[in-house]
N, C-alpha and C. Protein backbone atom coordinates (compact mmCIF):
# COMPACT_ATOMS: atom_id res chain seq x y z
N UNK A 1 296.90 11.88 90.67
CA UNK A 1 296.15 11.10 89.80
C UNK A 1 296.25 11.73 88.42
N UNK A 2 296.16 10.77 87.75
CA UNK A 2 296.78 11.63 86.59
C UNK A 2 295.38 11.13 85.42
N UNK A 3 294.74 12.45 84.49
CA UNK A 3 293.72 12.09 83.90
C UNK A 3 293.79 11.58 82.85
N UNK A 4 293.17 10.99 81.80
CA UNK A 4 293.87 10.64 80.75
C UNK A 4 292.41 10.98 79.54
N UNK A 5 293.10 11.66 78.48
CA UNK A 5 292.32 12.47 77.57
C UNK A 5 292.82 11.94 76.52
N UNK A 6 291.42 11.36 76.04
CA UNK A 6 291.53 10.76 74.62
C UNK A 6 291.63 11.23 73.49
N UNK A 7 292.59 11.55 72.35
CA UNK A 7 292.72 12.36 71.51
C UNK A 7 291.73 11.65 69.93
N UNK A 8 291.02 10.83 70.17
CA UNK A 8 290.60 10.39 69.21
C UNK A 8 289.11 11.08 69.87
N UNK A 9 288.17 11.65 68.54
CA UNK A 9 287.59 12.10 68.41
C UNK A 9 286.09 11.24 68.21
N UNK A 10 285.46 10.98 68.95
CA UNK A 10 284.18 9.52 68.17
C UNK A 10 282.60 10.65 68.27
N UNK A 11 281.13 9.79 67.77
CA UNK A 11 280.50 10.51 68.12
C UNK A 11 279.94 10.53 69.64
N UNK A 12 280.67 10.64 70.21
CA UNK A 12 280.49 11.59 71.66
C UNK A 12 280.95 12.35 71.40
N UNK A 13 281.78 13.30 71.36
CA UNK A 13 282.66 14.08 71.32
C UNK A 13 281.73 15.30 70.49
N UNK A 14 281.09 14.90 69.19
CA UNK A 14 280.22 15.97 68.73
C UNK A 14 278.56 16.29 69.18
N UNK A 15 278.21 15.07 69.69
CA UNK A 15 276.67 14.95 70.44
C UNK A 15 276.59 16.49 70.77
N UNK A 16 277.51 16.89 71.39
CA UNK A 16 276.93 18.23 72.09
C UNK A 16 277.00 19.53 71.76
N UNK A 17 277.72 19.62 69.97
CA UNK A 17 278.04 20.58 69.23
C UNK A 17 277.27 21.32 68.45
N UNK A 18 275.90 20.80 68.22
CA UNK A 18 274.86 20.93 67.40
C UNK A 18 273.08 20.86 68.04
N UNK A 19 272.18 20.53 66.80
CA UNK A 19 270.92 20.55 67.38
C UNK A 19 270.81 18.64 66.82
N UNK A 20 270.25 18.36 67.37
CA UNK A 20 269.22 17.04 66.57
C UNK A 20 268.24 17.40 65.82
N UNK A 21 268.16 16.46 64.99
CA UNK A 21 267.55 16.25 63.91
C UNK A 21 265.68 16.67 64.71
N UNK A 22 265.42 15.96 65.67
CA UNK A 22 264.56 15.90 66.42
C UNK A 22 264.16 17.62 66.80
N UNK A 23 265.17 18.55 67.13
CA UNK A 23 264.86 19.42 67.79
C UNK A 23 264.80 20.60 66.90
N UNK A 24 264.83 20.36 65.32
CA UNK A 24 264.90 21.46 64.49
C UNK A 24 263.60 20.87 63.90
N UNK A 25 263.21 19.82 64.05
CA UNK A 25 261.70 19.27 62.91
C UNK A 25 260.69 20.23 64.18
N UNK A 26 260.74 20.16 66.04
CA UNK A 26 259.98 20.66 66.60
C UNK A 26 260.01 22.15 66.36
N UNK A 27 260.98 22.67 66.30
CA UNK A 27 261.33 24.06 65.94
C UNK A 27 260.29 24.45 64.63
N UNK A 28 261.09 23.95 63.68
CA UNK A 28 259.89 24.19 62.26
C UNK A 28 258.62 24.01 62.42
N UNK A 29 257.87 22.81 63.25
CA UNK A 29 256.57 23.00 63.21
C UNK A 29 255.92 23.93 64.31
N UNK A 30 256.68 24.24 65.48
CA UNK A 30 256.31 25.40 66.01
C UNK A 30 255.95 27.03 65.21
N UNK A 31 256.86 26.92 64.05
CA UNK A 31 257.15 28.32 63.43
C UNK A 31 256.00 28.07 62.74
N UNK A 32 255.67 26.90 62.22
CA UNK A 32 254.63 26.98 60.57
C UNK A 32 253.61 27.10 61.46
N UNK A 33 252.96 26.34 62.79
CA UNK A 33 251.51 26.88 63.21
C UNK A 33 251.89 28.23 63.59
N UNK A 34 252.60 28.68 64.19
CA UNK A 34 252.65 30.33 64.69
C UNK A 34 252.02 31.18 63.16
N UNK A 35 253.15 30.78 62.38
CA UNK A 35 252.79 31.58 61.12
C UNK A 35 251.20 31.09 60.49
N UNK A 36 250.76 29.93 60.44
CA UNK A 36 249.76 29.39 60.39
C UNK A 36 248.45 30.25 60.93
N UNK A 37 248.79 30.67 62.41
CA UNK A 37 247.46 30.91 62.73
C UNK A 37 247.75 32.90 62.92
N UNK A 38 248.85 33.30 62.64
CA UNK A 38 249.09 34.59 62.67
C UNK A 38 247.90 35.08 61.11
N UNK A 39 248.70 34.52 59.86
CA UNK A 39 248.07 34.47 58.64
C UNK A 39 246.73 34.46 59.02
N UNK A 40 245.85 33.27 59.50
CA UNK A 40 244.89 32.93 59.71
C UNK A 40 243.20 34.17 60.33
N UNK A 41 244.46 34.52 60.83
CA UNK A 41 243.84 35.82 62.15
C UNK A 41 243.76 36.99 61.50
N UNK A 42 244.81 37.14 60.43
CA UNK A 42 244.66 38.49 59.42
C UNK A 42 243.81 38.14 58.43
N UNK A 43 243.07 37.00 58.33
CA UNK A 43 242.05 36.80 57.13
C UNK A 43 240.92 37.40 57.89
N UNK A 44 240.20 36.61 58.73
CA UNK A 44 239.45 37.02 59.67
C UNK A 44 239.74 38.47 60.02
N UNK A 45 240.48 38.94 60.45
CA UNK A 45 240.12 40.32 60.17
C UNK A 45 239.84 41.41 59.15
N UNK A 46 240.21 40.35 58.14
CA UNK A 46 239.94 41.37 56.92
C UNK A 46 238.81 40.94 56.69
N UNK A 47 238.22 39.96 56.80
CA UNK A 47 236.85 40.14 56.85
C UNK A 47 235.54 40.37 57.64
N UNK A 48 236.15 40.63 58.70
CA UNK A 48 235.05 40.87 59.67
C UNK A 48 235.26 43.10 59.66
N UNK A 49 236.43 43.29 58.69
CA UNK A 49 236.24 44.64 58.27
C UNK A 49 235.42 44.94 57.54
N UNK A 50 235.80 44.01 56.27
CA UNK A 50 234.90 44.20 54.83
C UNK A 50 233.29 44.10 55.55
N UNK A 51 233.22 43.04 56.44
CA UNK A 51 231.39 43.26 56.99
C UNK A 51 231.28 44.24 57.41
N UNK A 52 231.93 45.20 58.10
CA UNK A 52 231.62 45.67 59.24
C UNK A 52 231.80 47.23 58.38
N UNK A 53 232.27 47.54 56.77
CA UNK A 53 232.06 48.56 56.01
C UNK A 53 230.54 48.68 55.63
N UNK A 54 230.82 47.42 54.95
CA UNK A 54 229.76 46.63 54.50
C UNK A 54 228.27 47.35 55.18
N UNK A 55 228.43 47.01 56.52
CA UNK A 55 226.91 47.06 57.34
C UNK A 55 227.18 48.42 57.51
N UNK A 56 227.87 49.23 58.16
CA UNK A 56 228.09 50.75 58.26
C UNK A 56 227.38 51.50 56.65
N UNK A 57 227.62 50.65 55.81
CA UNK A 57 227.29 51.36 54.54
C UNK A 57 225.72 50.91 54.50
N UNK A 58 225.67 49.83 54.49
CA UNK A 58 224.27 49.90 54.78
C UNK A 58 223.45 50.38 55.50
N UNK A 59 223.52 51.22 56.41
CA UNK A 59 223.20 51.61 57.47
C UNK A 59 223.07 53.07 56.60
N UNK A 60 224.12 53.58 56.28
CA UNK A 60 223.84 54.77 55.53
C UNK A 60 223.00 55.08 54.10
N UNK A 61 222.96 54.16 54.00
CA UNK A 61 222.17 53.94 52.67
C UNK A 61 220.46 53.97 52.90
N UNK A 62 220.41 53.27 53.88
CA UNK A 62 219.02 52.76 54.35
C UNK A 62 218.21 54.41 54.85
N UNK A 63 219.11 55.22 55.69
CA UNK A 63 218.84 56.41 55.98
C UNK A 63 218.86 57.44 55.15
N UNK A 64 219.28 57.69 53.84
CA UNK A 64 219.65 58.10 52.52
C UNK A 64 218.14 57.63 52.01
N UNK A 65 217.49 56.29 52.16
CA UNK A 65 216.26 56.31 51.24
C UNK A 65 215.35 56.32 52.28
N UNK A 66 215.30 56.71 53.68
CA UNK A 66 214.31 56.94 54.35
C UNK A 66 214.14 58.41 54.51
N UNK A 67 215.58 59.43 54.10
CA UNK A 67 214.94 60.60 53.69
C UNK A 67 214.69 61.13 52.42
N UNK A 68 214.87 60.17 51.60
CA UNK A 68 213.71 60.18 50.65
C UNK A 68 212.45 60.46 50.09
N UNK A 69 212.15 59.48 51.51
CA UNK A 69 211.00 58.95 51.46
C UNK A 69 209.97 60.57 52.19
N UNK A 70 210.69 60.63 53.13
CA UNK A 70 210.51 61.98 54.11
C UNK A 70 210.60 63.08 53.05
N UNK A 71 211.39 63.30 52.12
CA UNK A 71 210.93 64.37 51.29
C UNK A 71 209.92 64.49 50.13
N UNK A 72 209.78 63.40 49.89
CA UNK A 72 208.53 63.14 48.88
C UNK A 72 209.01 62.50 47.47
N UNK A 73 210.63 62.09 47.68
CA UNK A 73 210.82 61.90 46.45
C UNK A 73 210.53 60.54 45.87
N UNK A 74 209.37 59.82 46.73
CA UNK A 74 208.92 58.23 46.30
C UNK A 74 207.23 58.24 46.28
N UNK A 75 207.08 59.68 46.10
CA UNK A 75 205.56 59.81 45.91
C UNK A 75 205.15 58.91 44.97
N UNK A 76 205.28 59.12 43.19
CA UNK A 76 205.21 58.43 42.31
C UNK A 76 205.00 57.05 42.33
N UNK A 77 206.02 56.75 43.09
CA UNK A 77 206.47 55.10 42.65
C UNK A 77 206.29 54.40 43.76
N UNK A 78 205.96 54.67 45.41
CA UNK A 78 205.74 54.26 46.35
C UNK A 78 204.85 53.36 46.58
N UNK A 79 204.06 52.67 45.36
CA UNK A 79 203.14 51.76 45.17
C UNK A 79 204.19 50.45 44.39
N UNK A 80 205.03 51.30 43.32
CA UNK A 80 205.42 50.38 42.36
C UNK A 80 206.50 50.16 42.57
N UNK A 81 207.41 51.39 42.76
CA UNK A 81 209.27 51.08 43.44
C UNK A 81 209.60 50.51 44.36
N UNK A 82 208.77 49.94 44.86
CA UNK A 82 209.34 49.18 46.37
C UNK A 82 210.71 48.62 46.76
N UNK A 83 211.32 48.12 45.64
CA UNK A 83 212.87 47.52 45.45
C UNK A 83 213.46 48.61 44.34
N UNK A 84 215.02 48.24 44.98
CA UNK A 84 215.77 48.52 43.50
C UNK A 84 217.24 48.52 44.40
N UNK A 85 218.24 49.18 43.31
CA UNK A 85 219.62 49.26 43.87
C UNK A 85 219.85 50.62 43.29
N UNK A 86 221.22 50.92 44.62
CA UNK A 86 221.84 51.84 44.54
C UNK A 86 222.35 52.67 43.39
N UNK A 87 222.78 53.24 42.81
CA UNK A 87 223.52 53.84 41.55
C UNK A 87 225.06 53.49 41.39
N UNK A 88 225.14 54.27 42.99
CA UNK A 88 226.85 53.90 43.33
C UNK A 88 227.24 53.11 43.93
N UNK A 89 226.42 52.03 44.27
CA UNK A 89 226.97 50.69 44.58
C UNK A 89 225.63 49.61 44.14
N UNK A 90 226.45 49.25 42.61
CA UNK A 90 225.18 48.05 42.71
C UNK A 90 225.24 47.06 43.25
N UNK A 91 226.32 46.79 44.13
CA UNK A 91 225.89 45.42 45.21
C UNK A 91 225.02 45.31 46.70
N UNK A 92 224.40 46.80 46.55
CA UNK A 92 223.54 47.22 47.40
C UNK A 92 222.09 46.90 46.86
N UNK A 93 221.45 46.66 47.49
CA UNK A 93 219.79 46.91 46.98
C UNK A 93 218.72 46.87 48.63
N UNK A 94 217.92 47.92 48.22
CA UNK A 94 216.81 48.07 49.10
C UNK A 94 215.43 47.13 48.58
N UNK A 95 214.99 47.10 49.91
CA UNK A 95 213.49 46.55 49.90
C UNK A 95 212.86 47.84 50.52
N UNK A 96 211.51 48.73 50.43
CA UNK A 96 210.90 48.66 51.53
C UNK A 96 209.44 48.42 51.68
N UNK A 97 209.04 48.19 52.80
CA UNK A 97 207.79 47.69 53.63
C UNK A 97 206.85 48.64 53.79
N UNK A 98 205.58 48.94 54.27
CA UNK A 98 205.06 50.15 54.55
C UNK A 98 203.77 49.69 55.12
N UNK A 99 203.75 50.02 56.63
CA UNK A 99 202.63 49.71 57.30
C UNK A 99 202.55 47.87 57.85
N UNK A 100 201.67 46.96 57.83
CA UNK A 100 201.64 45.57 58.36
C UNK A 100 202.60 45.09 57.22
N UNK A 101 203.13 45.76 56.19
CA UNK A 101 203.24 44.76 55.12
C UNK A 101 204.91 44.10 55.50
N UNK A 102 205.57 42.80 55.11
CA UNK A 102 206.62 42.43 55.34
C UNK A 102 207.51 41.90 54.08
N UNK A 103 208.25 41.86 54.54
CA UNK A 103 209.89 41.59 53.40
C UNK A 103 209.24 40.25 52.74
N UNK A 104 210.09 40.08 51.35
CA UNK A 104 209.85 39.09 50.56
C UNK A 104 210.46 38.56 51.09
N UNK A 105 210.73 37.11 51.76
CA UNK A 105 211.54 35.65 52.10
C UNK A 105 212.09 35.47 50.91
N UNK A 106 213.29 35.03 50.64
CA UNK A 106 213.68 34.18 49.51
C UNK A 106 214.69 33.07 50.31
N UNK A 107 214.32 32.17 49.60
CA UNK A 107 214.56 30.71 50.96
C UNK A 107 216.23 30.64 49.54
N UNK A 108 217.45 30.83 50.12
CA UNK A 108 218.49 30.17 48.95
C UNK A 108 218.08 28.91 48.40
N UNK A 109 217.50 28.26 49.12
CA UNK A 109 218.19 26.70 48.68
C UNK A 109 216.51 25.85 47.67
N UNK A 110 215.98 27.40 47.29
CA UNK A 110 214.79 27.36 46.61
C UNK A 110 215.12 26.77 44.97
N UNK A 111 216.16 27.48 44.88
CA UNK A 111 216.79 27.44 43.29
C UNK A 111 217.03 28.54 43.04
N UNK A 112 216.81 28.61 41.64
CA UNK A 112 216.83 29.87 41.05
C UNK A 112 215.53 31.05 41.14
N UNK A 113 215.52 32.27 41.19
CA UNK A 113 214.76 32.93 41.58
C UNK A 113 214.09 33.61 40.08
N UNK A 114 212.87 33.58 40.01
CA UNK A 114 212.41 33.26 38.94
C UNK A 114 211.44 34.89 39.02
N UNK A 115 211.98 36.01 38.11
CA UNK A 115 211.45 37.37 38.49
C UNK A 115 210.24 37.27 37.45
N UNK A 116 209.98 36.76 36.81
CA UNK A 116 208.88 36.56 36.27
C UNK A 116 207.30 36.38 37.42
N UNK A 117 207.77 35.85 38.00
CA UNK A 117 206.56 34.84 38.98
C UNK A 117 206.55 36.55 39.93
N UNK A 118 207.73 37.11 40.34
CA UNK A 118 207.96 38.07 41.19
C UNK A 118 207.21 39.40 40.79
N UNK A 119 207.30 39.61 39.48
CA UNK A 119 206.80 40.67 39.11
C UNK A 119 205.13 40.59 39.23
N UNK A 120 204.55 39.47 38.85
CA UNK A 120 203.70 39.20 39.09
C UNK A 120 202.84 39.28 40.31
N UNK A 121 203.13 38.74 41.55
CA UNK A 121 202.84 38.70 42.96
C UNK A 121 203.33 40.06 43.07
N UNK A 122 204.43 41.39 42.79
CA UNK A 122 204.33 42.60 43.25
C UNK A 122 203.17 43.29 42.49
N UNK A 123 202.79 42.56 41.40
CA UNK A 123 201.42 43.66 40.72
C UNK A 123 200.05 43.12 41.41
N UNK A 124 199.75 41.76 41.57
CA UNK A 124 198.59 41.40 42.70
C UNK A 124 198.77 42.03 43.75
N UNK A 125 199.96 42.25 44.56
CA UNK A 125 199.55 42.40 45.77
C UNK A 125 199.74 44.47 45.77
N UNK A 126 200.30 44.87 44.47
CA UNK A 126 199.73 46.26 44.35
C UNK A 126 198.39 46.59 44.27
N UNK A 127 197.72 45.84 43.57
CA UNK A 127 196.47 45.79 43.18
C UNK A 127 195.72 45.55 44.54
N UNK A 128 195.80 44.58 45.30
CA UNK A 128 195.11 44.37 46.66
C UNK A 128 195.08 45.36 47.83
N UNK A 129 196.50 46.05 47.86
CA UNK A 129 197.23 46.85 48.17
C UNK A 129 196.04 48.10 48.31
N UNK A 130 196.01 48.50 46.45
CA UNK A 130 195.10 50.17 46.28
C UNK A 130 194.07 49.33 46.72
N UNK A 131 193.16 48.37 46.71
CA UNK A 131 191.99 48.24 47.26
C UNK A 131 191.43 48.43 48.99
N UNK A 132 192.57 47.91 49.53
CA UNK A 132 192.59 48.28 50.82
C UNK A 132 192.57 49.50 51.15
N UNK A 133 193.64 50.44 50.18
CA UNK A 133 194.01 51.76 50.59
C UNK A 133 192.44 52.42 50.16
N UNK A 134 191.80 52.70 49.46
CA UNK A 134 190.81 52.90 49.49
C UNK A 134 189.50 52.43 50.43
N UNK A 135 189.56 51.64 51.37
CA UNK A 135 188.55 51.32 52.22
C UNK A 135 189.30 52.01 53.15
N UNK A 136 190.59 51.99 53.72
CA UNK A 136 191.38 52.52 54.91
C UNK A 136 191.35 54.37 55.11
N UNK A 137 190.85 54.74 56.33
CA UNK A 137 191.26 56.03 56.44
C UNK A 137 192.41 56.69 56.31
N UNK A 138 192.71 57.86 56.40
CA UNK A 138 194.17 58.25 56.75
C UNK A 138 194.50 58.51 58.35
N UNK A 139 195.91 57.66 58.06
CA UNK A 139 196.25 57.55 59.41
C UNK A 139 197.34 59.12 59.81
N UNK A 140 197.75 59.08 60.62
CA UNK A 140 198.60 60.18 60.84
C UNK A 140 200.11 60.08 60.59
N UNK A 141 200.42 58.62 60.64
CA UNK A 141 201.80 58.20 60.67
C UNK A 141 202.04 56.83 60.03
N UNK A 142 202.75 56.71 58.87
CA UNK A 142 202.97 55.58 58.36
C UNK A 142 204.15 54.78 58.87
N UNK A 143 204.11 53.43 59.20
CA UNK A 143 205.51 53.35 59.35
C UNK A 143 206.40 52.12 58.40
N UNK A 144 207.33 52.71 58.24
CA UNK A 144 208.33 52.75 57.12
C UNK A 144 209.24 51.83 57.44
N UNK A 145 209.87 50.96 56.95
CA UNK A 145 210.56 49.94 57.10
C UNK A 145 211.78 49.46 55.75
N UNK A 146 212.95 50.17 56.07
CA UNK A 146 213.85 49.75 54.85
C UNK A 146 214.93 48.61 55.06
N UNK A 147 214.82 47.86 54.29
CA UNK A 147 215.81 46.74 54.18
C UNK A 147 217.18 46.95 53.08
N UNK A 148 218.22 46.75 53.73
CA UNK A 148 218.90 47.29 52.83
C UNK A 148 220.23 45.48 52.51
N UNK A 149 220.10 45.00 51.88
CA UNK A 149 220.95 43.43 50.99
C UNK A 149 222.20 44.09 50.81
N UNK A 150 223.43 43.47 51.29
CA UNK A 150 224.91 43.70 50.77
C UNK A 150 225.21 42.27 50.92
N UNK A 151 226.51 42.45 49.96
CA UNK A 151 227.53 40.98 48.98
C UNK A 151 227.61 40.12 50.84
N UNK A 152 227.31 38.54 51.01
CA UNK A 152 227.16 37.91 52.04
C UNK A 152 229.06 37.70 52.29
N UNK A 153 229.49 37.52 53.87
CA UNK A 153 230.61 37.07 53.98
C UNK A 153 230.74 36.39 54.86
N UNK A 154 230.94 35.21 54.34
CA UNK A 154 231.00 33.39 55.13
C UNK A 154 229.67 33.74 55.24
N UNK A 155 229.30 33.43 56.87
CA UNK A 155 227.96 32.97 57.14
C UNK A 155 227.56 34.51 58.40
N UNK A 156 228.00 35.57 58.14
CA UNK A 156 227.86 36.41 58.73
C UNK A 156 226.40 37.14 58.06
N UNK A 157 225.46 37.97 58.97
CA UNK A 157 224.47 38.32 58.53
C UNK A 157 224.27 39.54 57.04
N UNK A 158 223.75 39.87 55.94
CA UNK A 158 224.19 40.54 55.42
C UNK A 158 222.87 41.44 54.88
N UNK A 159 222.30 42.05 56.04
CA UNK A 159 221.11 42.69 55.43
C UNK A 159 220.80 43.71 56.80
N UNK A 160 220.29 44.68 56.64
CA UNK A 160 220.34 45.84 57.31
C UNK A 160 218.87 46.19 57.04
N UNK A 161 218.16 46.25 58.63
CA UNK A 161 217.09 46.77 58.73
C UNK A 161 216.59 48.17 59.39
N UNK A 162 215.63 48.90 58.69
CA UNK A 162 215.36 50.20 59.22
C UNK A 162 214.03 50.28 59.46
N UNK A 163 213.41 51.03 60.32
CA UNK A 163 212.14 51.43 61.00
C UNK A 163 212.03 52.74 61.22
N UNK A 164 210.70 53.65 60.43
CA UNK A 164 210.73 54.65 61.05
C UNK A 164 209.25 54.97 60.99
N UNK A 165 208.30 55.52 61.49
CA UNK A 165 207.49 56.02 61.45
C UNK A 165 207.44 57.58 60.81
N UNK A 166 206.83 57.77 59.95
CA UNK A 166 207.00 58.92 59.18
C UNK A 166 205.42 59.45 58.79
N UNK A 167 205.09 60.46 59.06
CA UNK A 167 203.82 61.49 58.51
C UNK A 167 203.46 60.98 57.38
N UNK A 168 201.98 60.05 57.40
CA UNK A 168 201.11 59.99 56.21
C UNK A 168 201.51 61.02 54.75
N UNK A 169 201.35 62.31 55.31
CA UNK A 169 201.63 62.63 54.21
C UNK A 169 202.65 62.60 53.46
N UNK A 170 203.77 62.90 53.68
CA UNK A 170 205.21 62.49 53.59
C UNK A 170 205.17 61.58 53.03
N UNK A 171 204.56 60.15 52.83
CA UNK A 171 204.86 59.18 52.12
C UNK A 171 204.15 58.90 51.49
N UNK A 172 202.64 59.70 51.71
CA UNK A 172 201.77 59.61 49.78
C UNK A 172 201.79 60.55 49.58
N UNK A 173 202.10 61.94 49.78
CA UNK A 173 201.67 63.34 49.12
C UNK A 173 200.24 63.46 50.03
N UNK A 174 200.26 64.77 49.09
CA UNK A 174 198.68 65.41 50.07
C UNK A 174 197.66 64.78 48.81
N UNK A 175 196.46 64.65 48.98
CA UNK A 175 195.23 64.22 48.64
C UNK A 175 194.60 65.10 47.19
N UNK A 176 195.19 66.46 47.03
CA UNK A 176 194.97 67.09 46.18
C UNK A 176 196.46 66.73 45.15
N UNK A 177 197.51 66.43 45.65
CA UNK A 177 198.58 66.53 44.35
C UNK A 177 198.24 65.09 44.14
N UNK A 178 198.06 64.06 44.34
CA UNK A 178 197.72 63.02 43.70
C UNK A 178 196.57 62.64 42.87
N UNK A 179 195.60 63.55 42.97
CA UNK A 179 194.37 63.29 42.30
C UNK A 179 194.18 64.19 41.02
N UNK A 180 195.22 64.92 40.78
CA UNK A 180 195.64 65.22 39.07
C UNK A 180 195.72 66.90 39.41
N UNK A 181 195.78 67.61 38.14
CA UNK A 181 195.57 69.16 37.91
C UNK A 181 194.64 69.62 37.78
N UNK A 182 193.49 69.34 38.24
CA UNK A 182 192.08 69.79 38.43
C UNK A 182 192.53 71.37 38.96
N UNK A 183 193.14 71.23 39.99
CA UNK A 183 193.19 72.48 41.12
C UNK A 183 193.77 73.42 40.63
N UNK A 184 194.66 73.50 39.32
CA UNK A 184 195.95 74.48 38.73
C UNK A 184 195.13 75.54 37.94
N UNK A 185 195.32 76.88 37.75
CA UNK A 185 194.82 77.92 37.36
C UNK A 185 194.83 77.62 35.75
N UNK A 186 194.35 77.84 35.01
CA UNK A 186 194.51 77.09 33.74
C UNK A 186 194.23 75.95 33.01
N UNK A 187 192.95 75.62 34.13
CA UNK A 187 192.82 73.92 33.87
C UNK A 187 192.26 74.25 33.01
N UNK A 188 191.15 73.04 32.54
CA UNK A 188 190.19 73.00 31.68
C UNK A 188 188.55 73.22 32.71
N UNK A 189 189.21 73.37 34.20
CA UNK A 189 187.84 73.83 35.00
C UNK A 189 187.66 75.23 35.32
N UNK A 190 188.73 75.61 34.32
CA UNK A 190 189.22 77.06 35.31
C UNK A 190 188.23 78.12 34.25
N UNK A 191 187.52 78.90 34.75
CA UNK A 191 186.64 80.05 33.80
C UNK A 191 188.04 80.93 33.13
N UNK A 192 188.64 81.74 33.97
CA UNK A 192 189.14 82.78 33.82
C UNK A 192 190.25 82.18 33.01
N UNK A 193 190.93 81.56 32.50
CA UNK A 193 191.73 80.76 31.31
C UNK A 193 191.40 81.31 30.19
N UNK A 194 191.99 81.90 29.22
CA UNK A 194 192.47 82.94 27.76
C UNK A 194 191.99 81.82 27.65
């Protein structure tokens, strides 16, 4: 039997030399979601780092002004400093609490936050504050509560809370250094004073 081979070349002959048009468009969109969600996955991780400095730093920060607080260095202002920010990171800022008292709410979708009105309600409720403290005994242990605010990312949480119970005195001073220099050798109560 004898075969017979066509020397003319048509498209059969190349059908099977190449890709289709069809099978390089599936190719490409396989590659762009791969690359799509590879990209995708390195965003997300770069930000669930940046939080996760973020809260680690807060965390250290918060313990940084709770021994502070433990050494006496918020005697002064422990009525009036209640807030502020960091030095070396001003996108940090503390709150703290002390005893029943709780965090300021600020609702976002309030508007604008109006520190006028704020300063105000922190000097009433200082004022209400020393009035209480004066009817109240001394307790043995205050407890201490620092909030520490960092820059928000997406909708991840961005505030860091601390609790500690800490020695009355420790966080007002003793009863004689707050009530002036009466006690210092040289006063104006003191006899033996040149």
């Amino acid at each position: 039997m004898k075969v017979i081979v066509s020397r003319r070349r048509g498209s059969a002959g190349y059908a099977g030399a190449g890709f289709t048009l069809a099978e390089v468009v599936v190719t490409i969109a396989i590659v762009a979601i791969a690359l799509t969600l590879a990209f995708q996955s390195l965003n997300v991780s770069k930000l669930m780092a940046a939080h996760t400095r973020n809260s680690k730093l807060a965390r250290e920060l918060a313990l940084y002004t709770l021994g502070q607080i433990e050494a006496g260095l918020f005697w002064e202002d422990i009525e009036t400093g209640r807030s502020g920010i960091y030095e070396d990171y001003p996108n940090f800022s503390y709150e703290l609490a002390l005893g029943d008292e709780t965090f300021l709410e600020i609702d976002p979708d309030e508007g604008p936050f109006d520190t006028w009105a704020y300063r105000e309600e922190q000097r009433r409720l200082a004022d209400d504050y020393d009035q209480d403290a004066e009817d109240e005994e001394i307790q043995p242990y205050e407890e201490v509560r620092v909030k520490v605010t960092y820059p928000a990312i997406r909708d991840l949480p961005n505030e860091f809370i601390l609790e500690r119970w800490i020695p009355w005195v420790q966080v007002y001073g003793e009863e004689d250094e707050l009530d002036g220099d009466e006690s210092l050798p040289g006063g104006e109560g003191d006899e033996t004073g040149g």
